[in-house]
N, C-alpha and C. Protein backbone atom coordinates (compact mmCIF):
# COMPACT_ATOMS: atom_id res chain seq x y z
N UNK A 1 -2.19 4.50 5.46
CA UNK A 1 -2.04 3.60 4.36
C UNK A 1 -3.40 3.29 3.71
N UNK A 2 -4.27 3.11 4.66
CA UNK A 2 -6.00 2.82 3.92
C UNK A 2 -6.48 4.14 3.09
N UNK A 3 -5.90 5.34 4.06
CA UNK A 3 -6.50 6.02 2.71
C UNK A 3 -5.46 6.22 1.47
N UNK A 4 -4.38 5.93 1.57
CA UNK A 4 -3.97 5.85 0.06
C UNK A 4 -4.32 5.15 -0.97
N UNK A 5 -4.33 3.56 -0.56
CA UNK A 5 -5.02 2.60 -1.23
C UNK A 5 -6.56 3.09 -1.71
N UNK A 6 -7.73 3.66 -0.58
CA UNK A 6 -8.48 3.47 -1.36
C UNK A 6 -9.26 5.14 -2.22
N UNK A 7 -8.22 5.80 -2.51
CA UNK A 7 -7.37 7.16 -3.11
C UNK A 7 -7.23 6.63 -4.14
N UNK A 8 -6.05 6.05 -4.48
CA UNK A 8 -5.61 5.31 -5.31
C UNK A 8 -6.42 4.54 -6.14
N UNK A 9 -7.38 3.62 -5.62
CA UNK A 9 -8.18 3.06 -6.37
C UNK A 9 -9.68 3.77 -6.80
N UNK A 10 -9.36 4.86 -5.86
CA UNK A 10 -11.28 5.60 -6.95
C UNK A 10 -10.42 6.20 -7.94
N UNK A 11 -9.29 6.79 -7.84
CA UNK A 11 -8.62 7.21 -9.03
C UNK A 11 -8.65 6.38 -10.45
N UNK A 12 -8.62 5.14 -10.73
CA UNK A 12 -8.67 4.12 -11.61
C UNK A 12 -10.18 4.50 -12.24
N UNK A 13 -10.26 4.08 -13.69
CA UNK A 13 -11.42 4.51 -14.10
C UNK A 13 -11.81 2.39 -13.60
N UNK A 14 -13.18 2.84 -13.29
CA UNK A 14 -13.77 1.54 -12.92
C UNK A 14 -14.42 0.36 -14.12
N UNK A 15 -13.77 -0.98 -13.91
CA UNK A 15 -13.88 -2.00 -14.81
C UNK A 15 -14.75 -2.92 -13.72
N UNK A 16 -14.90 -4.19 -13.43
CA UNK A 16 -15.23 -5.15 -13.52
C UNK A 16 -14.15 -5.75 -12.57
N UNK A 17 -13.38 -5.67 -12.96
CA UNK A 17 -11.59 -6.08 -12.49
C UNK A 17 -11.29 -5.06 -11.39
N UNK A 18 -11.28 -4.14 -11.39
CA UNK A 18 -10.88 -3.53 -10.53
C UNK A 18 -12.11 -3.28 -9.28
N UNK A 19 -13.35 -3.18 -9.97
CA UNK A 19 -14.32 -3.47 -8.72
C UNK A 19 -14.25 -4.89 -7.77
N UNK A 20 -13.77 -5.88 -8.34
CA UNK A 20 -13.71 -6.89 -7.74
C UNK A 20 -12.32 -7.08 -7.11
N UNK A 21 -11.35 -6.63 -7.49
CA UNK A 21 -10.15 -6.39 -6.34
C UNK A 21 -10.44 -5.67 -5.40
N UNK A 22 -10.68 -4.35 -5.60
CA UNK A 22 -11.36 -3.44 -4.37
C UNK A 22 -12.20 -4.08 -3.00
N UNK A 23 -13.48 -4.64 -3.74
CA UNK A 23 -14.19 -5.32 -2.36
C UNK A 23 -13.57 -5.98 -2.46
N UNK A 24 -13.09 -6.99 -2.81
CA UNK A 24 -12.27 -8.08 -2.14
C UNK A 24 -11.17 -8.06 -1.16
N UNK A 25 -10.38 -6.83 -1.41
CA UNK A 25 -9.47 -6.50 -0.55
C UNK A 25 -10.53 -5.52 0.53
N UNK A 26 -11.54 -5.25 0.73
CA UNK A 26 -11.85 -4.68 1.29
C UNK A 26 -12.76 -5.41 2.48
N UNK A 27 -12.76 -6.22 1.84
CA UNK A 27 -13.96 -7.66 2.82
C UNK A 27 -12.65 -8.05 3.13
N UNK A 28 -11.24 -8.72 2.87
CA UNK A 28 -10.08 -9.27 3.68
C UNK A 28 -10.23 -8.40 4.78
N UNK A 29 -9.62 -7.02 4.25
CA UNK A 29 -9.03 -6.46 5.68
C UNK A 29 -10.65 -5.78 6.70
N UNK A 30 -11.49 -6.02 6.22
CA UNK A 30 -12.73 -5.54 7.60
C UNK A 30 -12.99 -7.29 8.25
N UNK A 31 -12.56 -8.04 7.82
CA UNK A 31 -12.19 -9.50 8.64
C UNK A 31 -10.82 -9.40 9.55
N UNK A 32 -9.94 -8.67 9.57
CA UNK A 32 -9.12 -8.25 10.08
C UNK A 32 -8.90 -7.81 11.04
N UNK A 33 -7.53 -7.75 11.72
CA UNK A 33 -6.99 -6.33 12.84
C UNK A 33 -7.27 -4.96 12.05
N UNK A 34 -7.22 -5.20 10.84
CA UNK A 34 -7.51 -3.82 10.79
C UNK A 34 -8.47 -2.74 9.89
N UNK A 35 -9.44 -3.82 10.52
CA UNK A 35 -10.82 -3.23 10.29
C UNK A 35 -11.04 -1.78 10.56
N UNK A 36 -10.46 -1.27 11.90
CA UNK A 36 -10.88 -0.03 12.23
C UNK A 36 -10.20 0.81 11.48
N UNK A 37 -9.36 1.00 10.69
CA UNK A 37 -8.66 1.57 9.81
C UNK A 37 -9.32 1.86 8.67
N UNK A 38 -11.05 1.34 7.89
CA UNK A 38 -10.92 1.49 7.10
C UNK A 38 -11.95 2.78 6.91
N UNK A 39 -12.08 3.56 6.04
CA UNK A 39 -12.21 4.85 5.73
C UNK A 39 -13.68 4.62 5.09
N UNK A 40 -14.52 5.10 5.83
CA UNK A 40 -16.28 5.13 5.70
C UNK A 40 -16.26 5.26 3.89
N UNK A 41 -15.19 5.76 3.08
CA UNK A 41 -15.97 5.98 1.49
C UNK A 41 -15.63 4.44 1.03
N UNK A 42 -14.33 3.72 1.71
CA UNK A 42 -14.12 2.51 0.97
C UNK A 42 -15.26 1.79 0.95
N UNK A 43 -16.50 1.86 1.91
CA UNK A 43 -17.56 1.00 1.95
C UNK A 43 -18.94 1.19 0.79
N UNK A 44 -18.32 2.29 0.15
CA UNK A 44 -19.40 2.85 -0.86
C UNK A 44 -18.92 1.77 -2.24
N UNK A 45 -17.39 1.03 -2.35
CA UNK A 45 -17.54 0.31 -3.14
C UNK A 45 -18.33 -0.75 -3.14
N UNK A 46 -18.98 -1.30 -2.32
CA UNK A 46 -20.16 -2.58 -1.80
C UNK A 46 -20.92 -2.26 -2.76
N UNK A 47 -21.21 -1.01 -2.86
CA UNK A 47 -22.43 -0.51 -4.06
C UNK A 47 -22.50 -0.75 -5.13
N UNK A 48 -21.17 -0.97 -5.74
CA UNK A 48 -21.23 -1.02 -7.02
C UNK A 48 -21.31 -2.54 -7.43
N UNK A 49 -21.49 -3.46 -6.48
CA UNK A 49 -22.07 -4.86 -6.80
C UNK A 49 -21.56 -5.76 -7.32
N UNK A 50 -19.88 -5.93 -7.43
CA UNK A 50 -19.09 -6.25 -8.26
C UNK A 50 -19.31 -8.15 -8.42
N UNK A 51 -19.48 -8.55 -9.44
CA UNK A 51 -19.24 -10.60 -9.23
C UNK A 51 -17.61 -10.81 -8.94
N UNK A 52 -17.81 -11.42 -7.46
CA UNK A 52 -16.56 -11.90 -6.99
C UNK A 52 -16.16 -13.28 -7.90
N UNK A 53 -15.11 -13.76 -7.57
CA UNK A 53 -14.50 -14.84 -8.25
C UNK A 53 -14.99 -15.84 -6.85
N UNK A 54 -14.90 -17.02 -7.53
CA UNK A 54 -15.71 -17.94 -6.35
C UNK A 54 -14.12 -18.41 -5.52
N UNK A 55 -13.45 -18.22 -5.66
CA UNK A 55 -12.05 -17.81 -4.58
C UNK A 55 -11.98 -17.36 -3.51
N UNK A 56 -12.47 -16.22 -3.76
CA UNK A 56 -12.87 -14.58 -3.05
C UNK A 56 -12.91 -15.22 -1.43
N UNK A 57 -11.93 -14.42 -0.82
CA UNK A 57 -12.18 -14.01 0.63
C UNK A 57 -13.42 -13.63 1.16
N UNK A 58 -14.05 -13.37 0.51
CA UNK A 58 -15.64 -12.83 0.86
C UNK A 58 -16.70 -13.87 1.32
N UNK A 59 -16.33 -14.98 0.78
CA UNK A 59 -17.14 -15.80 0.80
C UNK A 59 -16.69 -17.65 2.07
N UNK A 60 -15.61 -17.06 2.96
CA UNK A 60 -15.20 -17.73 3.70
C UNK A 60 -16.08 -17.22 4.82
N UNK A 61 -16.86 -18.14 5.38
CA UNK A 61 -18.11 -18.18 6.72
C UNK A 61 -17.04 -17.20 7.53
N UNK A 62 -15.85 -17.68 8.10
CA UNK A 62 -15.01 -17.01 9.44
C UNK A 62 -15.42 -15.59 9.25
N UNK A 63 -15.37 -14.46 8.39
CA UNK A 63 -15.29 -13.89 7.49
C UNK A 63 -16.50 -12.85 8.02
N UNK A 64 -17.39 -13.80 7.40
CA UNK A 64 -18.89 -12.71 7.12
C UNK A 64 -19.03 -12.20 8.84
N UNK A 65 -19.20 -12.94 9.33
CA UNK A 65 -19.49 -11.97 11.02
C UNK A 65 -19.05 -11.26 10.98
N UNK A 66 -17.99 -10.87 10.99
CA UNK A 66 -17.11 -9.88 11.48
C UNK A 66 -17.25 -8.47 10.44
N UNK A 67 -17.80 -8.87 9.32
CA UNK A 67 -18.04 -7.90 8.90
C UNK A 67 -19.35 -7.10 8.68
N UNK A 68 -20.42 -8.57 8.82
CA UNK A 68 -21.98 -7.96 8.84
C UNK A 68 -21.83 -6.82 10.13
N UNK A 69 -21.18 -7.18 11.66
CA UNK A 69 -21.24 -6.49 12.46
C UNK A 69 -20.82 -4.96 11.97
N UNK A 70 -19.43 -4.98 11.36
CA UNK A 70 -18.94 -3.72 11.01
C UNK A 70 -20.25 -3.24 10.19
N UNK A 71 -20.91 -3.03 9.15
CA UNK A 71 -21.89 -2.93 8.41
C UNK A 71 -22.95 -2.42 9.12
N UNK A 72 -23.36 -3.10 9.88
CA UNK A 72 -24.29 -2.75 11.09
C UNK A 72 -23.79 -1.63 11.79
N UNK A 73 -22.61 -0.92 12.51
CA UNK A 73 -22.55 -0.15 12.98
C UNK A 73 -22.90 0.99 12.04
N UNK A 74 -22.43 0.71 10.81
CA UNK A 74 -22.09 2.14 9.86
C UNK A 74 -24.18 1.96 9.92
N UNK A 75 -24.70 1.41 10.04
CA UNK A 75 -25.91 2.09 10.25
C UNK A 75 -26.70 2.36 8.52
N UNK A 76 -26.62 1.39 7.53
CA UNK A 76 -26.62 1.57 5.95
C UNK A 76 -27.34 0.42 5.73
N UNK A 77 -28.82 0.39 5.74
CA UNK A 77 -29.41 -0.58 4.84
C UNK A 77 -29.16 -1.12 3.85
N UNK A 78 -28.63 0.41 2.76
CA UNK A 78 -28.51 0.48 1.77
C UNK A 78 -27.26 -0.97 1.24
N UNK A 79 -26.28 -0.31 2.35
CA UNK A 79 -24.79 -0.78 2.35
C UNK A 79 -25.03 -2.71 2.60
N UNK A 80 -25.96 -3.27 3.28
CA UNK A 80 -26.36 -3.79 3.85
C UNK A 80 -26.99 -4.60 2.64
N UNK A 81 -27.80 -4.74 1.66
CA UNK A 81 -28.22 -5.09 0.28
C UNK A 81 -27.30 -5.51 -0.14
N UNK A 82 -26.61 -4.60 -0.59
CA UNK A 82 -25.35 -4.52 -1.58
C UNK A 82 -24.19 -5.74 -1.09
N UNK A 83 -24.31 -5.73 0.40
CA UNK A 83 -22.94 -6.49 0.92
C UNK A 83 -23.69 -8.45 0.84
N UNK A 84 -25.31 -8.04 0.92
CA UNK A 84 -25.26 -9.55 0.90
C UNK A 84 -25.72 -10.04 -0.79
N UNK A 85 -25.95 -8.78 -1.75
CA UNK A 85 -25.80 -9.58 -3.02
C UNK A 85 -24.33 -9.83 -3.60
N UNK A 86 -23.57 -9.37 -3.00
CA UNK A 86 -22.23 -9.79 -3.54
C UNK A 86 -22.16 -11.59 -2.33
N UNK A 87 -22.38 -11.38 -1.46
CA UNK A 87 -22.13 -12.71 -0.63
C UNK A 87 -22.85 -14.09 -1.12
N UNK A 88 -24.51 -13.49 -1.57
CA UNK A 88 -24.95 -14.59 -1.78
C UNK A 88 -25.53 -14.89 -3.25
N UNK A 89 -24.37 -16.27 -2.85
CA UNK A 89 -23.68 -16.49 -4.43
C UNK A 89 -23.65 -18.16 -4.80
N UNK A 90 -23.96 -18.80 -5.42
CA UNK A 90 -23.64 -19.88 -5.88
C UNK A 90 -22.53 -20.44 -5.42
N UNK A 91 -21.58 -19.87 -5.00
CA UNK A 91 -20.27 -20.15 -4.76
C UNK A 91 -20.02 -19.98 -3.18
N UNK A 92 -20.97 -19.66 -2.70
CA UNK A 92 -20.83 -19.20 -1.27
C UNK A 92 -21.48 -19.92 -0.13
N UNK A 93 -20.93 -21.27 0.86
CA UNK A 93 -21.65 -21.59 1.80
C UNK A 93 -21.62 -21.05 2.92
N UNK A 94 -23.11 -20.52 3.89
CA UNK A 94 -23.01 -19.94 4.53
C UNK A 94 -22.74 -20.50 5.90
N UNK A 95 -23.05 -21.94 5.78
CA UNK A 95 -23.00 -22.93 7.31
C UNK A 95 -24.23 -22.35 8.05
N UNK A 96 -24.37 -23.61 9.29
CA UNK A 96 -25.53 -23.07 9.83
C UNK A 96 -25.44 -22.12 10.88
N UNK A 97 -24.43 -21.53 11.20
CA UNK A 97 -24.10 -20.14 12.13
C UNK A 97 -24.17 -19.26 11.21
N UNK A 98 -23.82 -19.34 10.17
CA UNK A 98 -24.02 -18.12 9.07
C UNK A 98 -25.71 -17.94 8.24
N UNK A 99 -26.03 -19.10 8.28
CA UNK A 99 -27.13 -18.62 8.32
C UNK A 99 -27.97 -18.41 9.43
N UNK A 100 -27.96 -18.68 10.56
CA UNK A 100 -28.76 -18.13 11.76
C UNK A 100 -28.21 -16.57 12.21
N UNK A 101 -26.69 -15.93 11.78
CA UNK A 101 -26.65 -14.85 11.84
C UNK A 101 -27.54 -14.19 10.50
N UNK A 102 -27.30 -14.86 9.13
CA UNK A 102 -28.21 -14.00 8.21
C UNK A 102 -29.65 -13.90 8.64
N UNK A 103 -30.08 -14.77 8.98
CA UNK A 103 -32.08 -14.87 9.52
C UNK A 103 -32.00 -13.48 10.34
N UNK A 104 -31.33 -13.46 11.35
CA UNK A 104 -31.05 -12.64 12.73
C UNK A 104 -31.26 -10.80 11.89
N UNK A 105 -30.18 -10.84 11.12
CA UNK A 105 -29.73 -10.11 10.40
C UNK A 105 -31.19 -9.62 9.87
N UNK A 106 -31.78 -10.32 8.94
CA UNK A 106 -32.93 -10.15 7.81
C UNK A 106 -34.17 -9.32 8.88
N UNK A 107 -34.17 -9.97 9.76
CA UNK A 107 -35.50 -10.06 11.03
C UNK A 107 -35.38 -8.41 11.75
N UNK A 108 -34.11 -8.19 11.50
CA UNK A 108 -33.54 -6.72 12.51
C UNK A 108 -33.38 -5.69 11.20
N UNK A 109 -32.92 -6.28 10.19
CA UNK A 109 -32.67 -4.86 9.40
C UNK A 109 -33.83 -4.69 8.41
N UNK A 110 -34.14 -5.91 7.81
CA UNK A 110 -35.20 -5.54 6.86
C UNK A 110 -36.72 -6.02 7.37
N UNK A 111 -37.11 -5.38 8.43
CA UNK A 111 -39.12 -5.67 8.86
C UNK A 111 -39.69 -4.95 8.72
N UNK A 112 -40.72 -4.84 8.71
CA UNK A 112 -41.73 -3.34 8.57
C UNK A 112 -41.65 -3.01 7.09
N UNK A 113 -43.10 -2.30 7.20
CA UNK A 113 -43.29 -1.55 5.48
C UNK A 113 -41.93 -0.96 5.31
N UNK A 114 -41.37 -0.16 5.58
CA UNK A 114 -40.45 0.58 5.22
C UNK A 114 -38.98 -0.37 4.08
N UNK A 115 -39.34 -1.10 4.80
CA UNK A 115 -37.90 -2.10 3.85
C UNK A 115 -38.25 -3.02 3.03
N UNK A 116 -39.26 -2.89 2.11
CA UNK A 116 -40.26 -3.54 1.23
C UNK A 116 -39.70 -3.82 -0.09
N UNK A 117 -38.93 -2.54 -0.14
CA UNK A 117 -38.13 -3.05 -1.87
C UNK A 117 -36.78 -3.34 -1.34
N UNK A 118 -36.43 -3.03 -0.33
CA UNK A 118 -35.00 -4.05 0.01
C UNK A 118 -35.56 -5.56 0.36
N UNK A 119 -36.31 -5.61 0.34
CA UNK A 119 -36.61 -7.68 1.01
C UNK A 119 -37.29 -7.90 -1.10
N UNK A 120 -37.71 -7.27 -1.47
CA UNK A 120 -37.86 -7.52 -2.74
C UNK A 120 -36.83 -7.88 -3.92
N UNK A 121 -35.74 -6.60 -3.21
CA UNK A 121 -34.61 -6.98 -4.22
C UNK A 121 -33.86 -8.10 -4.00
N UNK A 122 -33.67 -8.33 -2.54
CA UNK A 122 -33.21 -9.49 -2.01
C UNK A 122 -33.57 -10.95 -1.98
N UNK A 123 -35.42 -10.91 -2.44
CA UNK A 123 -35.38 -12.16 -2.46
C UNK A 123 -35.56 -12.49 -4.09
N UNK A 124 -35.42 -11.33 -4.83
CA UNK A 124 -35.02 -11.52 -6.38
C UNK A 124 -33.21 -12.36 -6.62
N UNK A 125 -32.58 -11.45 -5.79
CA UNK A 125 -30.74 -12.15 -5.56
C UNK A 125 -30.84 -13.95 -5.43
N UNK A 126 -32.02 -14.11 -4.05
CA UNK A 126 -32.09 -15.40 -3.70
C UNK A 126 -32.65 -16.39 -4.85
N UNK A 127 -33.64 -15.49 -6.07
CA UNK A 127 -34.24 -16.67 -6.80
C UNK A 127 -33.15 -16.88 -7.64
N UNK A 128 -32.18 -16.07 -7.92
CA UNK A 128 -31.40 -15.76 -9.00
C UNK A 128 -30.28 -16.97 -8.43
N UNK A 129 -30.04 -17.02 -6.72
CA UNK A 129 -28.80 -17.61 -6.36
C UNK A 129 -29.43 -19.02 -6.44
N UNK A 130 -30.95 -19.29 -6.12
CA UNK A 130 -31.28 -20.60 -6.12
C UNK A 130 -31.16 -21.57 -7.46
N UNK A 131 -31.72 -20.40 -8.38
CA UNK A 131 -31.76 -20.74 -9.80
C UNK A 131 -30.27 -21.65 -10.57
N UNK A 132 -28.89 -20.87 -9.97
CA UNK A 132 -28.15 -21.07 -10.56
C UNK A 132 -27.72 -22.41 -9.98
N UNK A 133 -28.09 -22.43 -8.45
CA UNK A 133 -27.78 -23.74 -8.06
C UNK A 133 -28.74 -25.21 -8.69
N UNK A 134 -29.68 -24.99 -9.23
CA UNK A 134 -30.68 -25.59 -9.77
C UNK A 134 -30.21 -26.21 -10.73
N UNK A 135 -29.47 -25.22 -11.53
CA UNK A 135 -28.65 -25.61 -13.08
C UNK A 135 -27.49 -26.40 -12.64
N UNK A 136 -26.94 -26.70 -11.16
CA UNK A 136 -25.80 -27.36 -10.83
C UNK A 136 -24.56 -26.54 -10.95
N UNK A 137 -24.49 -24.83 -10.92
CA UNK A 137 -23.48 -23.88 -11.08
C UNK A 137 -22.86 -23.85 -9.83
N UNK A 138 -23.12 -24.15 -8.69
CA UNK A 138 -22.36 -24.00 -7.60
C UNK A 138 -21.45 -25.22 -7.02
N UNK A 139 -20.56 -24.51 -6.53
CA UNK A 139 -19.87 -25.14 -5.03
C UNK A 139 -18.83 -24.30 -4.50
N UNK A 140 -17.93 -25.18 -3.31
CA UNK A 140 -17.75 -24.08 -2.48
C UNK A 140 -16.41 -24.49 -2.80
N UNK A 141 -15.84 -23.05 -2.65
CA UNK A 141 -14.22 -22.69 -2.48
C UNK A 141 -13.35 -22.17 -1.48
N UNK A 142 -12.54 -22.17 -1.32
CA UNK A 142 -11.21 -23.11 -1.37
C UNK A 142 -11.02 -24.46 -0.42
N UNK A 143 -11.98 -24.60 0.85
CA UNK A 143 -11.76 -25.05 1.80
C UNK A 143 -11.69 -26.67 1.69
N UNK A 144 -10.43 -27.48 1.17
CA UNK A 144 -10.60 -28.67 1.49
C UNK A 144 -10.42 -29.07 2.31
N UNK A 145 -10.25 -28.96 3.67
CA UNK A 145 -10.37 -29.81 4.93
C UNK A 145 -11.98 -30.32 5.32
N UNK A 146 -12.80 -29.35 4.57
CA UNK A 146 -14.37 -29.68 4.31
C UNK A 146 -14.54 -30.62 2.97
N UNK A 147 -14.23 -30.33 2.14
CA UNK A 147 -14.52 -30.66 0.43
C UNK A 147 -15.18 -29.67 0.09
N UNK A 148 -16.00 -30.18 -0.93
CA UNK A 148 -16.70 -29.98 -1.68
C UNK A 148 -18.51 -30.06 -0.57
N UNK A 149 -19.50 -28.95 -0.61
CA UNK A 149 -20.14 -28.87 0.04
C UNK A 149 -21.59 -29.69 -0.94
N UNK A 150 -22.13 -30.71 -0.36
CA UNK A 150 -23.43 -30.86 -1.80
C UNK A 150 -24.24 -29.86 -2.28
N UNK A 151 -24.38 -29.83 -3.07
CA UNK A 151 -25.75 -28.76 -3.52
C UNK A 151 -26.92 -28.69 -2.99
N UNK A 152 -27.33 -29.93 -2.43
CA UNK A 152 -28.79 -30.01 -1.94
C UNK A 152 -28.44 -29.41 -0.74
N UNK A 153 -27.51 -29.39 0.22
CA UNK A 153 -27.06 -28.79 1.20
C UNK A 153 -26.93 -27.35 0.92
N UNK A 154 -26.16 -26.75 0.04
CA UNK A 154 -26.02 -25.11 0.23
C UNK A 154 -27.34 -24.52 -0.33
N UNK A 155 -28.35 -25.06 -1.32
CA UNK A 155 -29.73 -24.75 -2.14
C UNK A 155 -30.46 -25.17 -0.31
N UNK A 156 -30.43 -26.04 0.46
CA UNK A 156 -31.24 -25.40 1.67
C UNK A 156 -30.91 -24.29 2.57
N UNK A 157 -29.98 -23.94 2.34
CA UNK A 157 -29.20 -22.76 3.23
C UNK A 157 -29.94 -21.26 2.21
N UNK A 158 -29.99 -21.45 1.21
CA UNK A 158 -30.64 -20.64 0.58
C UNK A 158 -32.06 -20.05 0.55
N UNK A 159 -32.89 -21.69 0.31
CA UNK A 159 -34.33 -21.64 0.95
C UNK A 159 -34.49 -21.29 1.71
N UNK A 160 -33.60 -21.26 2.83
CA UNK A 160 -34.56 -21.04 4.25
C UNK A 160 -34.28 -19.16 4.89
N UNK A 161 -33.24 -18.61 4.00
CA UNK A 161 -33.08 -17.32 3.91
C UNK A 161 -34.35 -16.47 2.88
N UNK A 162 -34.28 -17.96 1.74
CA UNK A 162 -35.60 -16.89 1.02
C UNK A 162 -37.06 -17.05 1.52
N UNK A 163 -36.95 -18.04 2.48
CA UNK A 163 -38.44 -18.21 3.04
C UNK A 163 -37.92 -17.23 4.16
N UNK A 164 -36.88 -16.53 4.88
CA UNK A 164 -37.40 -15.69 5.89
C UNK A 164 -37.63 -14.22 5.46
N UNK A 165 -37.35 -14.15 3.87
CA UNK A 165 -37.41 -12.75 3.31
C UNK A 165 -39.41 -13.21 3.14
N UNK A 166 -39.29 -14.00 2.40
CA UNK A 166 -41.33 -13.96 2.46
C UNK A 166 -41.84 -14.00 3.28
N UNK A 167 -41.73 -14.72 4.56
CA UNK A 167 -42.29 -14.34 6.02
C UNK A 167 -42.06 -12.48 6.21
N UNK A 168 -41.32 -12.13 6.19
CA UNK A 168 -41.17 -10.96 6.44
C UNK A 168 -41.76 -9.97 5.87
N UNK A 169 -42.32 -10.36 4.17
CA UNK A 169 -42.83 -9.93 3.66
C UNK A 169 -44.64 -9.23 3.77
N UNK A 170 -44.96 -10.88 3.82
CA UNK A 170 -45.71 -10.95 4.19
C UNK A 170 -46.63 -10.69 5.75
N UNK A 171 -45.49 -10.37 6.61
CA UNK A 171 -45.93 -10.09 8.15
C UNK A 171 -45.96 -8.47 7.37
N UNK A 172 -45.48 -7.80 6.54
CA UNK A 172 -45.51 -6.02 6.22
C UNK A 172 -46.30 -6.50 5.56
N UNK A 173 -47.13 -6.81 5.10
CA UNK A 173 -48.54 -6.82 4.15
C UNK A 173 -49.61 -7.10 5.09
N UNK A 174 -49.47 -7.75 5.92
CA UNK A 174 -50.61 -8.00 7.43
C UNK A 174 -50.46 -6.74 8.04
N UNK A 175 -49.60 -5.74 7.83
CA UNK A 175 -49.44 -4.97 8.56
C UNK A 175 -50.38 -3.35 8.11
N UNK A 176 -49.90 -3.46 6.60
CA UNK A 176 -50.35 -2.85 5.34
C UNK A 176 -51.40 -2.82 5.50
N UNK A 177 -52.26 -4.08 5.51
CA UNK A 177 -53.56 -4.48 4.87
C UNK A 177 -54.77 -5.15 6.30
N UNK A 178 -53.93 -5.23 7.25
CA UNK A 178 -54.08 -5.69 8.57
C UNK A 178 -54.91 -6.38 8.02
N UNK A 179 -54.83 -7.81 7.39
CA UNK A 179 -54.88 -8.95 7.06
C UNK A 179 -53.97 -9.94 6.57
N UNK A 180 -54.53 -10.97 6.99
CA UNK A 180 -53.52 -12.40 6.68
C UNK A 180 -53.52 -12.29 4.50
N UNK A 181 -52.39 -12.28 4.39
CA UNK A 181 -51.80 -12.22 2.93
C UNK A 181 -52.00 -13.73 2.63
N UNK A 182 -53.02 -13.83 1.45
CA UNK A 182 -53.09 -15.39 1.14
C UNK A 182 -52.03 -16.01 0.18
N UNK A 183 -52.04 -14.69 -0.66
CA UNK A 183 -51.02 -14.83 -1.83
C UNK A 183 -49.78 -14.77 -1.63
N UNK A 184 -48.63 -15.51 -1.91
CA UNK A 184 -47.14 -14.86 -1.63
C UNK A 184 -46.40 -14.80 -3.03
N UNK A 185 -45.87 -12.92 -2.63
CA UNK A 185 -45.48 -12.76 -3.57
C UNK A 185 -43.76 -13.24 -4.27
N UNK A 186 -43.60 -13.35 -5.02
CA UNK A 186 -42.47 -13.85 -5.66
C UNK A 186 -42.33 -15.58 -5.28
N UNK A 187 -43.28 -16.48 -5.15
CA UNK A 187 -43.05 -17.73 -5.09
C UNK A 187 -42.87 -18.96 -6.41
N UNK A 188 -41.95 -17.69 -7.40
CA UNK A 188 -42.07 -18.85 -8.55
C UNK A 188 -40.35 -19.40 -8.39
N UNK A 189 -40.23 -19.47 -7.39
CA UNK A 189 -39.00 -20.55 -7.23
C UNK A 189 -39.34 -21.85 -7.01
């Protein structure tokens, strides 16, 4: 059945709309029983970066573990970018288990020179996600047995992901330059 569905949907010429049904149904079911079912190309839609609706299954904390892990096996930095600029979103609280798995996450996949323009692009996502919270564009969905999450609350959940992309940065520039980096780059947040 997974590969018909996602058959079926590269068949569709690609909109906006249909990229965002795709991952979305595709982040439901890798939260799922039946994750192992899903077919290594469905994960190439992550790539195409789609803006979820602040609704979106994607963005429920229970959620993200279960799928950063899947992500991690497939062994895809690349895949790995892509899955947390669709996650991190104005609309998306991560809680503080979700963010101590993202730190965890950042520290293991993106260190060393080598992952220099992935912690770049990423902490461009973060000024972009901080920014919007700045303007007062966020909050969180659907969960009212919580409410409504404050802003000053999800904008620190943010900071402290984009301060572990500049630590990181900056430990690959000590590394680079085998000196202490005075300057940090991208700090006009």
């Amino acid at each position: 059945m997974m590969q018909f569905w996602i058959k079926a949907a590269s068949a569709l010429p690609y909109t906006d709309d249909v990229g965002r049904s795709v991952v979305d149904t595709l982040l439901d079911i890798a939260s799922s029983d039946l994750s192992p079912y899903i077919p290594m190309v469905a994960w190439d839609w992550l790539n195409k970066r789609p803006v979820l609706h602040p609704e979106s299954v994607a963005f429920r904390p229970e959620g993200m573990v279960s799928v950063v892990q899947m992500i991690r096996e497939l062994r895809d930095t690349e895949l790995f970018v892509s899955y947390l600029h669709i996650v991190w979103s104005e609309w998306c609280q991560l809680g503080s288990y979700g963010v101590l798995v993202m730190r965890h996450l950042i520290r293991e996949e993106f260190g060393g020179i080598g992952a220099t323009g992935y912690r770049k692009d990423l902490i461009w996502r973060l000024v972009h996600v901080l920014s919007q919270l700045d303007e007062g564009q966020g909050h969180v969905y659907p969960d009212t047995s919580i409410g409504r999450v404050s802003l000053s609350l999800l904008k620190a959940e943010y900071e402290e992901l984009w301060r572990e992309l500049l630590e990181m940065d900056e430990e690959g520039m000590k590394v680079l330059t085998g000196a202490s980096s005075s300057c940090r780059p991208f700090s006009i947040y």
